[in-house]
Protein backbone atom coordinates (compact mmCIF):
# COMPACT_ATOMS: atom_id res chain seq x y z
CA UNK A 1 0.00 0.00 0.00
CA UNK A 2 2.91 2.10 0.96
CA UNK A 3 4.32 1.70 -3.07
CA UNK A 4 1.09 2.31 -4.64
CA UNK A 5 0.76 5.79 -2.04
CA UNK A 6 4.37 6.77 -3.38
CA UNK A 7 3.50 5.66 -6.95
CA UNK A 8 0.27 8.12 -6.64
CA UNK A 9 2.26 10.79 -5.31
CA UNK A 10 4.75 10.67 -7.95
CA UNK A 11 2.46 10.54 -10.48
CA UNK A 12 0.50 13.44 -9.70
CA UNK A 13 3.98 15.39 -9.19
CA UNK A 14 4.64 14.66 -12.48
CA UNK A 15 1.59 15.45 -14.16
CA UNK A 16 1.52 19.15 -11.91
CA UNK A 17 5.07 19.50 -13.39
CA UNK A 18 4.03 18.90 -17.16
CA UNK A 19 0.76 21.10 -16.54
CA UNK A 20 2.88 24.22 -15.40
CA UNK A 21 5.52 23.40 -18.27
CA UNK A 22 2.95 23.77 -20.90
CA UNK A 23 1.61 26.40 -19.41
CA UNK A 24 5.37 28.39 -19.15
CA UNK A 25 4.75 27.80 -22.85
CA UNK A 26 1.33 29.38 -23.50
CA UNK A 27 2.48 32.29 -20.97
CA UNK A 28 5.16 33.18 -23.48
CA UNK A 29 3.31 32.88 -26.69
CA UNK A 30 0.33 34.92 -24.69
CA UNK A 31 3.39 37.32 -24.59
CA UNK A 32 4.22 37.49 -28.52
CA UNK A 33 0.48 37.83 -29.23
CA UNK A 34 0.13 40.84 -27.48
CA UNK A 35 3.64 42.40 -28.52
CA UNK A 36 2.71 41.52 -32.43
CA UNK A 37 -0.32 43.23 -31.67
CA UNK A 38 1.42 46.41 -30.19
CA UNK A 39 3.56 46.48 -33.69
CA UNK A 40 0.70 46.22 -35.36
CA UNK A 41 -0.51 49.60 -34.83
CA UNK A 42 3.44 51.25 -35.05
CA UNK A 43 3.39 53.85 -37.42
CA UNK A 44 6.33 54.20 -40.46
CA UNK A 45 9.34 55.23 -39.49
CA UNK A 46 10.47 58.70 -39.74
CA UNK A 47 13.66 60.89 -40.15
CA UNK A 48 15.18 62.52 -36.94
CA UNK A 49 13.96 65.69 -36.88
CA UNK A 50 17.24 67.59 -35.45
CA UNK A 51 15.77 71.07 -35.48
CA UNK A 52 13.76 70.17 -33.03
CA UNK A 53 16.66 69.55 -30.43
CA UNK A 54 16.87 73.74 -30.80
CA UNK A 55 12.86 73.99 -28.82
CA UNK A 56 14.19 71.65 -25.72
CA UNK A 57 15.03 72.97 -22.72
CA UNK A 58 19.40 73.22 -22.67
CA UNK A 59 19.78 69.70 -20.50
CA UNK A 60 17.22 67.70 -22.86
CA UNK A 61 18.96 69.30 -25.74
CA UNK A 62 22.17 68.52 -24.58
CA UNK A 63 21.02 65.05 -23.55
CA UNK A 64 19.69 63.99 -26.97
CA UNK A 65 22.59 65.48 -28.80
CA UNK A 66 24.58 62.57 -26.92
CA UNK A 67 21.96 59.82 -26.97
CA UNK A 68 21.19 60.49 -30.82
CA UNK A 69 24.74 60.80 -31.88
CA UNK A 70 24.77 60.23 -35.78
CA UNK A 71 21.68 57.97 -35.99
CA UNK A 72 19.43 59.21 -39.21
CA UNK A 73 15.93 57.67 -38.34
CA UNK A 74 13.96 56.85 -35.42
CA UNK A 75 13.78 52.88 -35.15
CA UNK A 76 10.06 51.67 -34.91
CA UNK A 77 10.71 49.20 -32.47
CA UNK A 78 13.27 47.92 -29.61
CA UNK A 79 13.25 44.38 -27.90
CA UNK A 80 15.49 43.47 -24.82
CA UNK A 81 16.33 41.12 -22.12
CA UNK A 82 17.53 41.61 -18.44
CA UNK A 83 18.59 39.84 -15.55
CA UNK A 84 18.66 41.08 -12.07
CA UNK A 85 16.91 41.01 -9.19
CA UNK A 86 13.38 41.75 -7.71
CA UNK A 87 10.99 42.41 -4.56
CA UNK A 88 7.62 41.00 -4.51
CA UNK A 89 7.25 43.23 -1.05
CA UNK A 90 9.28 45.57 -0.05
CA UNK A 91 10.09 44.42 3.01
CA UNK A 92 10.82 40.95 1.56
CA UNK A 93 14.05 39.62 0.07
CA UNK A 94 15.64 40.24 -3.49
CA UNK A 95 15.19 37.30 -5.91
CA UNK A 96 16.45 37.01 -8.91
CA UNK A 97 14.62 37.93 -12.01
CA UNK A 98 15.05 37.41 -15.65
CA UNK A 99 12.56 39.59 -18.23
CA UNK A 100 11.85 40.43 -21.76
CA UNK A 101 10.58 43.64 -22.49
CA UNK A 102 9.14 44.73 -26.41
CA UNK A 103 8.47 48.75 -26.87
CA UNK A 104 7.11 50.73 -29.68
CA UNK A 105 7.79 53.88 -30.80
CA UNK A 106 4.72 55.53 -32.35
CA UNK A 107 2.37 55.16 -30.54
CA UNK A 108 5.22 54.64 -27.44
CA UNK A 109 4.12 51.57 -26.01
CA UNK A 110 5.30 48.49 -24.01
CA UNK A 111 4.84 44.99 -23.14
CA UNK A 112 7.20 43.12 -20.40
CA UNK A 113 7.38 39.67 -19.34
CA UNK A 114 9.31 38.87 -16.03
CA UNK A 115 9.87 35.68 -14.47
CA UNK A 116 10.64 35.46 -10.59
CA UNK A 117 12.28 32.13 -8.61
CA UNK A 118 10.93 32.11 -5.31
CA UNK A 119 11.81 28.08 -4.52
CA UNK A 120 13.44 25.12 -6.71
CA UNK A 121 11.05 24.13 -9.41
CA UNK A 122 8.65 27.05 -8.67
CA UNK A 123 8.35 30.16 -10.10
CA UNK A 124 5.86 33.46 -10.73
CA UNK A 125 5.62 34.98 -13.84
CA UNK A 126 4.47 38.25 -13.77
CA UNK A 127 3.38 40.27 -17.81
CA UNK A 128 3.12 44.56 -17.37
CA UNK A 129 2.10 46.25 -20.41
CA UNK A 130 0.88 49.61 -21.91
CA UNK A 131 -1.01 49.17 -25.10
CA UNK A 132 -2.65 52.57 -27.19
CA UNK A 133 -2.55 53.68 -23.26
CA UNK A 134 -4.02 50.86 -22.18
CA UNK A 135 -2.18 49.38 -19.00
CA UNK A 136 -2.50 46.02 -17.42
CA UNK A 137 -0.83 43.55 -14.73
CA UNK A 138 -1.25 40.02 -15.36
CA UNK A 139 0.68 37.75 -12.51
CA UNK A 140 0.38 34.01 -12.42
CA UNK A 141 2.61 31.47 -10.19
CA UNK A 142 3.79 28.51 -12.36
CA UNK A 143 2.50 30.06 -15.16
CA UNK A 144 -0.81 28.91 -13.81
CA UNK A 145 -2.64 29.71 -10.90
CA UNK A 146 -3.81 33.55 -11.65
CA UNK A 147 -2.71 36.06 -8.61
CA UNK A 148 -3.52 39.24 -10.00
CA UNK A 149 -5.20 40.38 -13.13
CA UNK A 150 -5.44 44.65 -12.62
CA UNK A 151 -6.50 46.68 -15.24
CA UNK A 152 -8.75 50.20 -15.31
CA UNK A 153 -7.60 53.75 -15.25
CA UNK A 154 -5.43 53.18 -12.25
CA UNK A 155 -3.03 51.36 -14.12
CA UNK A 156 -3.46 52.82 -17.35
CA UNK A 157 -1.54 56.01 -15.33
CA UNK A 158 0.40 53.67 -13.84
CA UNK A 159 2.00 51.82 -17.05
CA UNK A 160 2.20 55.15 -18.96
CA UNK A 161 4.47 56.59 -15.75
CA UNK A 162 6.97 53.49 -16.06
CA UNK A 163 7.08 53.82 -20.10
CA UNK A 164 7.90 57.14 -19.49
CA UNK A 165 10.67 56.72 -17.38
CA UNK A 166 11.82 53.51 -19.53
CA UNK A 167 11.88 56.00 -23.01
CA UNK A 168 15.79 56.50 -21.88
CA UNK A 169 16.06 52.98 -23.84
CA UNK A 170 14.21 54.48 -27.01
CA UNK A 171 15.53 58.15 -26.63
CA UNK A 172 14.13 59.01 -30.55
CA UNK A 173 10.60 59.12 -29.09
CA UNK A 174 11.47 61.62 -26.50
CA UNK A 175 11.79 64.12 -29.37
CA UNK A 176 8.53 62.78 -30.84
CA UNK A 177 6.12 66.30 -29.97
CA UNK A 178 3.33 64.69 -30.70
CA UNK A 179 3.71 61.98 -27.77
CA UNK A 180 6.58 64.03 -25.50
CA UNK A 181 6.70 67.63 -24.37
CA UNK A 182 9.22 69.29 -22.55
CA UNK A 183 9.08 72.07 -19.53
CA UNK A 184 12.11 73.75 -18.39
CA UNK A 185 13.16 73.33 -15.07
CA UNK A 186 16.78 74.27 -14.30
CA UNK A 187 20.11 73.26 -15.80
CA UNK A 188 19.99 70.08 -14.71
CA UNK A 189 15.98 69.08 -14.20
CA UNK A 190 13.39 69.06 -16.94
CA UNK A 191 9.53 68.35 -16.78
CA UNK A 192 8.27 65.65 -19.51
CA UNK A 193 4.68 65.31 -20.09
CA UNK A 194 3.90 61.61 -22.19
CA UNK A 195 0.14 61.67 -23.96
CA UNK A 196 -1.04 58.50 -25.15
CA UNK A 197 -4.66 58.01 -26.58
CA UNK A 198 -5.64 60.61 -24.40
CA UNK A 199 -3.91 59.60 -21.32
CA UNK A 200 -1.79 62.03 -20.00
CA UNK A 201 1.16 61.79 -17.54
CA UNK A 202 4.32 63.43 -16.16
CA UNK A 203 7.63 63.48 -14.45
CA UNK A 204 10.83 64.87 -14.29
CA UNK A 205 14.36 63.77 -15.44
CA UNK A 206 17.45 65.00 -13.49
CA UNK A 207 20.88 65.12 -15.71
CA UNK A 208 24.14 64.13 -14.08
CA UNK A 209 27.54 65.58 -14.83
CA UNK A 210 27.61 63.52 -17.88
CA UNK A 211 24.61 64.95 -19.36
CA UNK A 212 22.94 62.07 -19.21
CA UNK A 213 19.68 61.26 -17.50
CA UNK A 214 20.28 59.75 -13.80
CA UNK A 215 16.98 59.87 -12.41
CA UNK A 216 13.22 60.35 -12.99
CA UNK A 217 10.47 60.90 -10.93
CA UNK A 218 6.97 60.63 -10.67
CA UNK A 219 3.70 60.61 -8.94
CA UNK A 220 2.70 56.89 -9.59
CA UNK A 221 -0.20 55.16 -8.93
CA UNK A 222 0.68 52.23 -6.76
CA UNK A 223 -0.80 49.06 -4.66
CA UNK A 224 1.37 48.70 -1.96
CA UNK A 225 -0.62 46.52 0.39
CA UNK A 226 -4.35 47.01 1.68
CA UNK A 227 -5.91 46.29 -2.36
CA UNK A 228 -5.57 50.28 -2.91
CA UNK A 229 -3.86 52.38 -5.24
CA UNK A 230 -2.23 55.27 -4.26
CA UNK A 231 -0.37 57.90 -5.85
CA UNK A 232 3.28 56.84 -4.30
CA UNK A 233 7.03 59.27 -5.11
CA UNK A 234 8.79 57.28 -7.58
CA UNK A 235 12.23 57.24 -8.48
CA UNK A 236 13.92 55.39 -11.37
CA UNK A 237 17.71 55.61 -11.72
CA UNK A 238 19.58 55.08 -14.97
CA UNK A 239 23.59 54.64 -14.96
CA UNK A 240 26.21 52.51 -17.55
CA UNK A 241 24.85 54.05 -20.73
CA UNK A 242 26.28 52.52 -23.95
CA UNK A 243 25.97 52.53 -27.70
CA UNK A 244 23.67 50.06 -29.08
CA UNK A 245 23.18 50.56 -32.90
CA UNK A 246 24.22 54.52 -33.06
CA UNK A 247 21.75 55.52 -29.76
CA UNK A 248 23.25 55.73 -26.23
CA UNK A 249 21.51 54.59 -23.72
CA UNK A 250 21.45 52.81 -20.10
CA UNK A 251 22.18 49.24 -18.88
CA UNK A 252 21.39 49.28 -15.52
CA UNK A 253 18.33 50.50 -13.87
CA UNK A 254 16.91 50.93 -10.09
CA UNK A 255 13.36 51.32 -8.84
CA UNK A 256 11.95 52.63 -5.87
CA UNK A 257 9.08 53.52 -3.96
CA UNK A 258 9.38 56.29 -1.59
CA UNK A 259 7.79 55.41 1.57
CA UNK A 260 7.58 57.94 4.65
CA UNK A 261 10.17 59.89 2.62
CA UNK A 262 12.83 56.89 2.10
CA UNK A 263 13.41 55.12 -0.70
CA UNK A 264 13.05 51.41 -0.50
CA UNK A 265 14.59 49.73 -3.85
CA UNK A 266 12.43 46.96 -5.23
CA UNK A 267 13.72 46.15 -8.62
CA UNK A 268 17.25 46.03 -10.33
CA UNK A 269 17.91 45.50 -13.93
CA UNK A 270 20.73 44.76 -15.68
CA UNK A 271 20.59 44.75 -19.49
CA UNK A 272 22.06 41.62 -21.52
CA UNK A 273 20.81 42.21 -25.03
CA UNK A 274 18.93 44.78 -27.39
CA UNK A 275 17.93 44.60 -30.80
CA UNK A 276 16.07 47.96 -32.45
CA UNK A 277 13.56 47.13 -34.92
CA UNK A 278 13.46 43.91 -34.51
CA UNK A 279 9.29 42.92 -34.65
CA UNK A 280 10.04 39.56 -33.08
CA UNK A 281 10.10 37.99 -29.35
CA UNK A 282 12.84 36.08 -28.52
């Protein structure tokens, strides 16, 4: 009797362990579908319009100058992978992560796939996107069991705050006026306002010595415990820019929430690969 219990539980260990397999599967083509379908509504590409680096305030201008360097046209598209590390809670400990992310130009958009270890053989996959301004977060453990599954205004604010903060990796569209405006600040702050489908959000970069951006910040919408979403101080910092196909921009990136006026990290990325125009999911 004792075999046959063993046998049982082995069996249904297995089975469990093919289900979430083939589900890991269908989580990633889920993924594809909706980037193809963010591609599907880029517009052509168009010519860098460098007169327009003359209208931005003297730290954008001096920012894109460097980021553009001799590039002709904007690329439609950009598709990367990261490693790093991650907090589910911010009082919890740093996993590591590994994540795709797919972004498109015009309209800016985004669509990110991230996949947590929390325990050998077990895993939560977690899918953020912003769509024609449309923002959703879509977290499942194994790739099966659904945890959360948030969309509505909230998040549509929410999405459209991190794409703005992530356009450092597609630095053409930040000269795109008909998605990104400028407001001076000072000689090292400026004010950038991203409008998607009607959607409007803002920020503000701070340039280091470099001229590069270092920071940006935000009032985000967040859920931070208690199922309500709160606009939270965020701060996204950008450092080890390099060239990727003519356009400068950062490899590592750091996320925080600021909570009673300290930040508490919760996400670090590390860039290992990007491709511009590439259509295609890895």
């Amino acid at each position: 009797m004792a075999w046959l219990t063993l046998c049982i539980v082995i069996a249904v260990a297995g089975l469990a362990g093919l289900v979430a397999s083939v589900n890991s599967v269908r989580f990633g083509w889920a993924v594809a579908r909706e980037a193809d379908g963010m591609w599907g509504i880029a517009e052509e590409a168009r010519r860098i319009d460098r007169a327009r680096l003359e209208l931005l305030p003297a730290p954008v201008r001096r920012y894109l100058e460097l980021a553009l360097g001799e590039r002709k046209r904007a690329p439609r598209a950009l598709r990367m992978r990261h490693a790093g590390s991650f907090r589910p809670k911010l009082d919890g400990p740093w996993l590591r992560i590994r994540g795709e992310e797919y972004f498109n130009a015009d309209p800016p958009g985004f669509v990110w796939w991230g996949r947590v270890r929390v325990a050998p053989g077990v895993w939560i996959d977690a899918r953020d996107r912003s769509v024609a301004g449309a923002g959703q977060m879509f977290v499942r453990a194994e790739s099966t069991f659904t945890l959360a599954n948030s969309r509505g205004p909230e998040l549509d604010e929410s999405a459209l705050h991190r794409l703005l903060g992530e356009l450092v990796w597609l630095p053409t569209a930040l000269l795109d006026e008909r998605h990104v405006t400028w407001t001076a600040i000072d000689d090292r702050h400026a004010g950038a306002t991203l409008r998607v489908a009607g959607i409007e959000v803002s920020g503000s970069f701070e340039f280091g010595d470099d001229g590069l951006p270092s920071k940006f910040s935000a009032l985000r919408r967040a859920d931070l415990g208690g199922g309500q979403s709160v606009l939270t101080p965020f701060t996204g910092e950008c450092r080890d820019y390099r060239k990727v196909e003519g356009l400068l921009v950062p490899h590592e990136l750091t996320a925080y929430w600021h909570i009673s006026g300290k930040p508490v990290a919760y996400a670090r990325f590390q860039v290992e690969e990007m491709e511009y125009d590439a259509k295609a999911t890895f």
